[in-house]
C-alpha atoms as a PDB file:
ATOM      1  CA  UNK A   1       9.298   9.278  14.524  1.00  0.00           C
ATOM      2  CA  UNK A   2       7.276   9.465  11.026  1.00  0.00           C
ATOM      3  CA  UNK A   3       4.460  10.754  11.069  1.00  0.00           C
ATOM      4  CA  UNK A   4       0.872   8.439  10.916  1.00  0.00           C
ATOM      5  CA  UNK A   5      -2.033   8.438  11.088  1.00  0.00           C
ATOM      6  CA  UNK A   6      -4.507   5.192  10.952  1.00  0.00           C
ATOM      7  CA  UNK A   7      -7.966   4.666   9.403  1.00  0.00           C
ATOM      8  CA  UNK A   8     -10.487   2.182   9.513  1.00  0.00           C
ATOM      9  CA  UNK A   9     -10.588   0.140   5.981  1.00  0.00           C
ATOM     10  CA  UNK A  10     -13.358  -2.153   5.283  1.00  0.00           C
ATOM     11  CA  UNK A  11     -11.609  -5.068   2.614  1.00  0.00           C
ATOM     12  CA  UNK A  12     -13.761  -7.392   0.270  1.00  0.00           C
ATOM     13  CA  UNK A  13     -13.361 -10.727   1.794  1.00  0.00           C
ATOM     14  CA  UNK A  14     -10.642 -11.871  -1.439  1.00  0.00           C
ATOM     15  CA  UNK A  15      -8.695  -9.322  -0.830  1.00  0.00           C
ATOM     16  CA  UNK A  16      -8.717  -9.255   2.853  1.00  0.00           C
ATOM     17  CA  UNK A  17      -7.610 -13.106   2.150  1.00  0.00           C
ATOM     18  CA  UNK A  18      -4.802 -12.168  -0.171  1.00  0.00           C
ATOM     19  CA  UNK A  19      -3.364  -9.988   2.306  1.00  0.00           C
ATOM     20  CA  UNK A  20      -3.281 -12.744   4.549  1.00  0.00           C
ATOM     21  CA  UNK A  21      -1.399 -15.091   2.311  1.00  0.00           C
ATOM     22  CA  UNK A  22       0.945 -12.203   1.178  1.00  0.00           C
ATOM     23  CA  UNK A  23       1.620 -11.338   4.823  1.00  0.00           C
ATOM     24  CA  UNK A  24       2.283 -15.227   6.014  1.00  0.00           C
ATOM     25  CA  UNK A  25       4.174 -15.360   2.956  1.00  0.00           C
ATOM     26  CA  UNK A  26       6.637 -12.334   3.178  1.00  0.00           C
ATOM     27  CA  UNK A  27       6.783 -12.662   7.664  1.00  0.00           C
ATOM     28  CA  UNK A  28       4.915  -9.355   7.302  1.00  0.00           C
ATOM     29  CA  UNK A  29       2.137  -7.579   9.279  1.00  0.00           C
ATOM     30  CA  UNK A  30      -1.222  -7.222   6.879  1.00  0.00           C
ATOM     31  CA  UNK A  31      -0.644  -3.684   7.628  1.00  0.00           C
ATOM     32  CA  UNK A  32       2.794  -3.391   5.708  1.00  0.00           C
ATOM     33  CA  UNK A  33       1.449  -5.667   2.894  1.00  0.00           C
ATOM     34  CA  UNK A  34      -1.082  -2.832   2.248  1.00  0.00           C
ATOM     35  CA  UNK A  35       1.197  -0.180   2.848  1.00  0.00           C
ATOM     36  CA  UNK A  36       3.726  -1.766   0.040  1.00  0.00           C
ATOM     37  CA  UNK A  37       0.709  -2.109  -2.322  1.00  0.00           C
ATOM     38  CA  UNK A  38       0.056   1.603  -1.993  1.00  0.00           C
ATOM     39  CA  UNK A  39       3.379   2.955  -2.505  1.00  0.00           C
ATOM     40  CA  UNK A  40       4.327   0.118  -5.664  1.00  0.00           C
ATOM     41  CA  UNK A  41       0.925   2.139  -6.820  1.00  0.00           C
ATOM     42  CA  UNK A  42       2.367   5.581  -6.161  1.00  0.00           C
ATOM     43  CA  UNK A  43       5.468   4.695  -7.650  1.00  0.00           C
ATOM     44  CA  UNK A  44       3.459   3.609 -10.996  1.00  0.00           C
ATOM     45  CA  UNK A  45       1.503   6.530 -10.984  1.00  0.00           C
ATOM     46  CA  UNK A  46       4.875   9.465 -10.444  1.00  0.00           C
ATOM     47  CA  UNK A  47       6.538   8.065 -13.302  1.00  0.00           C
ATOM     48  CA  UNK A  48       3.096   7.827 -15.802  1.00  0.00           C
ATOM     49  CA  UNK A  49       2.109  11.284 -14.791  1.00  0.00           C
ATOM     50  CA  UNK A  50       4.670  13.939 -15.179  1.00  0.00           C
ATOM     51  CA  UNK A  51       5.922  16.854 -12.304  1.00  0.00           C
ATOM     52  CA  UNK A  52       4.163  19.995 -13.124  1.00  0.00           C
ATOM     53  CA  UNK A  53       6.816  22.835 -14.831  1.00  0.00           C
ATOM     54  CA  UNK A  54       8.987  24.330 -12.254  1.00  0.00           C
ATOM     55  CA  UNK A  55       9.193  21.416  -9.677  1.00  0.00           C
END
């Protein structure tokens, strides 16, 4: 089992309604529409900032 661990995230109300759409949209839990946001964002930000020398 991966390892989780869950938080309590207080949305504006546009964005809390954009997850809604994305989530009817996709047949996805607003949970995993948030989750893919965050890792397209980690994604973006490992190949803008390079690995420190010797990694």
């Amino acid at each position: 089992m991966k390892e989780e661990s869950k938080f309590l995230c207080r949305l504006p109300t546009d964005v809390k309604r954009f997850l809604e759409q994305q989530s009817e949209t996709y047949g996805s839990s607003m949970n995993s529409e948030v989750i893919r946001s965050v890792r397209e964002r980690m994604e973006r930000t490992e190949k803008e900032i390079p690995a420190p020398a010797g990694e």
